[in-house]
C-alpha atoms as a PDB file:
ATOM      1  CA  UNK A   1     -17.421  16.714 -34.819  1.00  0.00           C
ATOM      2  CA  UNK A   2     -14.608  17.925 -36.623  1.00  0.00           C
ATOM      3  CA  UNK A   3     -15.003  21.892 -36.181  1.00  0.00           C
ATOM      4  CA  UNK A   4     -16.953  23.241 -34.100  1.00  0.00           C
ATOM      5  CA  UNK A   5     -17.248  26.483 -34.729  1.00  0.00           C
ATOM      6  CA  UNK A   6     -19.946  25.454 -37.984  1.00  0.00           C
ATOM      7  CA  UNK A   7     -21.675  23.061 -35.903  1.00  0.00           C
ATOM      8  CA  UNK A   8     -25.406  23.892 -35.911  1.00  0.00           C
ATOM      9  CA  UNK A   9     -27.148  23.229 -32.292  1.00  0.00           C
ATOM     10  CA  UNK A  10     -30.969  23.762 -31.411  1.00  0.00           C
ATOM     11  CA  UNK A  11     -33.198  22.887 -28.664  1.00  0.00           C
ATOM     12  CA  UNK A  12     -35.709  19.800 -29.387  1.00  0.00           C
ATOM     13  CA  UNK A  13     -38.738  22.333 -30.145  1.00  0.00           C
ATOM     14  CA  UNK A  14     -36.193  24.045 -32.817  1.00  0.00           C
ATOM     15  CA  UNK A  15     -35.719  21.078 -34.430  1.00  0.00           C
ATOM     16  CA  UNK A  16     -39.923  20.514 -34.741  1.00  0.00           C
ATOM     17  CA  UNK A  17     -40.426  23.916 -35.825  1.00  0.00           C
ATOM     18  CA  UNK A  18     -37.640  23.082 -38.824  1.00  0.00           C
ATOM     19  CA  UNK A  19     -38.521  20.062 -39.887  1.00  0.00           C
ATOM     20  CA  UNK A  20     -41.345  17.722 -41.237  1.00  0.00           C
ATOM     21  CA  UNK A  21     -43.144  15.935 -38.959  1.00  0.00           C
ATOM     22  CA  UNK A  22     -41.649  12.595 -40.833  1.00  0.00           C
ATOM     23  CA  UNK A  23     -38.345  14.308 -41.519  1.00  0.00           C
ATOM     24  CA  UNK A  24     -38.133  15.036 -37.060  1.00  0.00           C
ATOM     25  CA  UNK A  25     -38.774  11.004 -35.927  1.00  0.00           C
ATOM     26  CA  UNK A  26     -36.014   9.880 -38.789  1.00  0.00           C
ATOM     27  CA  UNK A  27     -33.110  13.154 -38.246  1.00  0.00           C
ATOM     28  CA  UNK A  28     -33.916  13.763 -34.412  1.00  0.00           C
ATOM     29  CA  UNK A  29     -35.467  10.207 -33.471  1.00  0.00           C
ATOM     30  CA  UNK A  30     -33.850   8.127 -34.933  1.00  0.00           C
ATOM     31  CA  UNK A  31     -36.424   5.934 -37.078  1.00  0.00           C
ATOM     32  CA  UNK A  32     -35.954   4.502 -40.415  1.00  0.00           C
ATOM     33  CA  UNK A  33     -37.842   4.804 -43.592  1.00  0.00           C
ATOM     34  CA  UNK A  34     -39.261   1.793 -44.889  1.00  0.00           C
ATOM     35  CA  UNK A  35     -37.223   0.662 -47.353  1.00  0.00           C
ATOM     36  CA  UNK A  36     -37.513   0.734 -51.447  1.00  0.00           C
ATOM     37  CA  UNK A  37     -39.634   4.009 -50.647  1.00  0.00           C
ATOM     38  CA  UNK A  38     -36.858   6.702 -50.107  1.00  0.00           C
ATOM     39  CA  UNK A  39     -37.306   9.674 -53.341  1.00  0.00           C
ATOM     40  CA  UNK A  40     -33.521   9.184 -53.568  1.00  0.00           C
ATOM     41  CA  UNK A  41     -33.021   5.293 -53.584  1.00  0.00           C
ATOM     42  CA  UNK A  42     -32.894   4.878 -57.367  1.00  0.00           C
ATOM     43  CA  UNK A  43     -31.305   8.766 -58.111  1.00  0.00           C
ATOM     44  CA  UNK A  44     -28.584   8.714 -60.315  1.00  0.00           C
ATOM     45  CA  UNK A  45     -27.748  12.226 -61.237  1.00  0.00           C
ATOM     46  CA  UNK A  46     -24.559  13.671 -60.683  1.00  0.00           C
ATOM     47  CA  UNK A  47     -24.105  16.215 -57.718  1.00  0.00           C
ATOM     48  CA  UNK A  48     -24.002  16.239 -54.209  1.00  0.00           C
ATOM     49  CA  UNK A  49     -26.267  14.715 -51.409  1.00  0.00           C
ATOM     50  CA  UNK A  50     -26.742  17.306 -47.864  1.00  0.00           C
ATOM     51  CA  UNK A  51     -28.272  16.634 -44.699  1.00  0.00           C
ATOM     52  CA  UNK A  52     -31.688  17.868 -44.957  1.00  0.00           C
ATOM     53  CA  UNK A  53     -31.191  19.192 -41.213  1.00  0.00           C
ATOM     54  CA  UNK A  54     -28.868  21.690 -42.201  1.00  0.00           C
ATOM     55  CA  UNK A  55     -27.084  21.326 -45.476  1.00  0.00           C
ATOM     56  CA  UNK A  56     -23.981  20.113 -44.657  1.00  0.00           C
ATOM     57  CA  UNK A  57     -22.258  18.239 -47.884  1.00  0.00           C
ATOM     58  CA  UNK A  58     -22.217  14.327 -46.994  1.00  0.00           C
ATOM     59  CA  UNK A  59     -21.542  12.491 -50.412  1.00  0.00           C
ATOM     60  CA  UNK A  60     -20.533  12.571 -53.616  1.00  0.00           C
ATOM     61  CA  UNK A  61     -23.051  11.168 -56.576  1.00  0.00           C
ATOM     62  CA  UNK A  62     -19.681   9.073 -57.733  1.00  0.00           C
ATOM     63  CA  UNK A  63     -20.270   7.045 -53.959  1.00  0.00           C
ATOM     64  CA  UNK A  64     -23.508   6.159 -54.376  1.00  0.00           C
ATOM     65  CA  UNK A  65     -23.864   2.342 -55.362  1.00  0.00           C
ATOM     66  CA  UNK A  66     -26.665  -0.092 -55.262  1.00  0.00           C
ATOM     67  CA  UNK A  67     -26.478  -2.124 -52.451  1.00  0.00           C
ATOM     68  CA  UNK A  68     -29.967  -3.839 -52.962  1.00  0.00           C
ATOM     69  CA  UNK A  69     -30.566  -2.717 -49.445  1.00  0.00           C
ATOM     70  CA  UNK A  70     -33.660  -1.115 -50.453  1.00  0.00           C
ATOM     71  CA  UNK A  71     -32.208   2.234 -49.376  1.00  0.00           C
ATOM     72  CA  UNK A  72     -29.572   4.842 -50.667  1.00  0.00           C
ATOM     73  CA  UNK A  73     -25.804   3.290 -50.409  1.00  0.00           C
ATOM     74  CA  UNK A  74     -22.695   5.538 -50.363  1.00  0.00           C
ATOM     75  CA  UNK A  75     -19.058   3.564 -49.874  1.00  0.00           C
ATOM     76  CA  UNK A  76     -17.222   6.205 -48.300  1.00  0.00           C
ATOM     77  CA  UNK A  77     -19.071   9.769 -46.639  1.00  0.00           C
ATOM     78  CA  UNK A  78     -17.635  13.436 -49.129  1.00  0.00           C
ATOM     79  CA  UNK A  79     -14.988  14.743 -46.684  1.00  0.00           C
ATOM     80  CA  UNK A  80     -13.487  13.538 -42.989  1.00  0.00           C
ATOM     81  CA  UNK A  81     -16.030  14.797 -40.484  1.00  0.00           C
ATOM     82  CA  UNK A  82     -18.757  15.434 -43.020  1.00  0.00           C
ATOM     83  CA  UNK A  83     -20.458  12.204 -40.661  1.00  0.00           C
ATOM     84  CA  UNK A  84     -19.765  10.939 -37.522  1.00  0.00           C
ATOM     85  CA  UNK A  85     -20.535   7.446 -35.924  1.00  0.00           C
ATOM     86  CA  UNK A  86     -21.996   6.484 -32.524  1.00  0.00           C
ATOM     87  CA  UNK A  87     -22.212   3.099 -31.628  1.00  0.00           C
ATOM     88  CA  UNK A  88     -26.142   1.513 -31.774  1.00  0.00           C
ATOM     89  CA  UNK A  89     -27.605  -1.632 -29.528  1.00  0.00           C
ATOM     90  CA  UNK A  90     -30.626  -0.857 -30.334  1.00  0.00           C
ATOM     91  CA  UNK A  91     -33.088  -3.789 -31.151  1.00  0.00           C
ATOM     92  CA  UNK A  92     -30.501  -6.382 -29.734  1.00  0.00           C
ATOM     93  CA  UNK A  93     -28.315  -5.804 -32.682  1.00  0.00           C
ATOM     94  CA  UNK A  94     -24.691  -4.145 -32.593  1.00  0.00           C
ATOM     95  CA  UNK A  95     -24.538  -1.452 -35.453  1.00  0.00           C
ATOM     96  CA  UNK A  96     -22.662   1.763 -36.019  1.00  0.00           C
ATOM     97  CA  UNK A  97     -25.224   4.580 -36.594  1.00  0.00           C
ATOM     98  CA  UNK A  98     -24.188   7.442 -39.158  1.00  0.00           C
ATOM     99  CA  UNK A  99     -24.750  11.251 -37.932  1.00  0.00           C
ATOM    100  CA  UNK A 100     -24.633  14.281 -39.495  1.00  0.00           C
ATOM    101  CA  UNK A 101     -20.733  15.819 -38.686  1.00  0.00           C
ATOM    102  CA  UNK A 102     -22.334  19.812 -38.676  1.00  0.00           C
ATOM    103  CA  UNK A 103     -25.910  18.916 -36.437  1.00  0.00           C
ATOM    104  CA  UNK A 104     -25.476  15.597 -35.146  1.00  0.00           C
ATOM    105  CA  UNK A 105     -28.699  14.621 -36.832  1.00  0.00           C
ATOM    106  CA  UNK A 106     -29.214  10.873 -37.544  1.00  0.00           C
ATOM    107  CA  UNK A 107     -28.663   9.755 -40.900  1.00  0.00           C
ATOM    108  CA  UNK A 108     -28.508   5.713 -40.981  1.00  0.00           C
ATOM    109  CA  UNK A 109     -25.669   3.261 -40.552  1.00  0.00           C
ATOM    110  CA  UNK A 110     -22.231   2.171 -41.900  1.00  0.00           C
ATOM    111  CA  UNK A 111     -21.531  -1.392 -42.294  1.00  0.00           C
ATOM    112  CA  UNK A 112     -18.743  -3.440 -43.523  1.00  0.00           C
ATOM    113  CA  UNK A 113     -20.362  -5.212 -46.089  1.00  0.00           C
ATOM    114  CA  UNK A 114     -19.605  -2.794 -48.997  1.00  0.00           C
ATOM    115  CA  UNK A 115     -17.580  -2.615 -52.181  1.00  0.00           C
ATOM    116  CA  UNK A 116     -13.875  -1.339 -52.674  1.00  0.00           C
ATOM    117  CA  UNK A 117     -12.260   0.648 -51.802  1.00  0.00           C
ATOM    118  CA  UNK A 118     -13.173   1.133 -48.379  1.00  0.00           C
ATOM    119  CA  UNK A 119     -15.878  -2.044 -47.865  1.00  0.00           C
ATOM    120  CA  UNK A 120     -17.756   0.383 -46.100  1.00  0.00           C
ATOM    121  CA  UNK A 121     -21.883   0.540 -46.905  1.00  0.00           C
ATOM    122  CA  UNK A 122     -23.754   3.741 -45.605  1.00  0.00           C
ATOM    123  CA  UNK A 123     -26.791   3.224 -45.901  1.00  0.00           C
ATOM    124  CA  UNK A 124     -29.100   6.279 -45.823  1.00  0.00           C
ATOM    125  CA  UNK A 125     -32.431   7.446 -44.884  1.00  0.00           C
ATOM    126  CA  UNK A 126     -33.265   9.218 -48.174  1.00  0.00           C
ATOM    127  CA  UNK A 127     -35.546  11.638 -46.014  1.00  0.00           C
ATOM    128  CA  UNK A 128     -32.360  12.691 -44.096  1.00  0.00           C
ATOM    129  CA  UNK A 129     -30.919  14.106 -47.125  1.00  0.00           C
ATOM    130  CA  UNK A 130     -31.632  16.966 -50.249  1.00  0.00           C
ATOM    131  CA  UNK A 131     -29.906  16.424 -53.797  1.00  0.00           C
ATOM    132  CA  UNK A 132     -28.201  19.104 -55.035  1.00  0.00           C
ATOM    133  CA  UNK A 133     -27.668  18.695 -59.047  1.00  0.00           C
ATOM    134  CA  UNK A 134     -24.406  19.645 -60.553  1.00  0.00           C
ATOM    135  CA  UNK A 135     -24.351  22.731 -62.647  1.00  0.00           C
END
């Protein structure tokens, strides 16, 4: 995490009182939505997407492609250390899991497999994020 002095930290029961029960297991617990279900998978307004943990500004609308992943694909995150990776071996599978750079919250993963210019896919848990329109 880039600065630490706007990082937002809570205890576990915090977190519960905050959040959703469906918004805790995907941002604190790390599941996954079911794909082609997310409210923002098919959004294509202009503005700005935040981490529904705490609000911190993650992408730009002009990121946000369609992968076909079934889920919300960004090629490159709004700002360095607006997201920060941690490395995931979870279900016998090497992936790169995408966090929240301000709470640590989980967001999704990054994989290589995306469009230029970076050829980077992040691909997003729509629950882990709020749209905020332009204007």
């Amino acid at each position: 995490m880039e600065n630490t002095k706007d990082r937002v930290e809570k205890t576990e029961e915090e977190w519960k009182e905050l959040l959703s029960p469906e918004e805790y297991e995907v941002l604190r617990k790390k599941g996954t939505e079911r794909a082609w279900t997310g409210s923002l998978l098919n959004n294509k307004e202009k503005g700005i997407y935040e981490c529904s943990a705490c609000g911190n500004a993650l992408y730009k609308s002009d990121a946000k492609y369609d992968s076909g992943s079934g889920w919300p694909s960004f090629y490159q995150p709004i700002s360095k250390g607006a997201v920060v990776f941690e490395l995931d071996k979870t279900f016998g599978m090497i992936r790169t899991e995408v966090k929240c750079g301000k709470c640590n919250s989980h967001l999704g993963h990054m994989f290589t497999d995306g469009p230029q210019p970076t050829g980077e896919r992040y691909c997003m848990n729509s629950i882990s994020m709020k749209f905020k329109k332009d204007g």
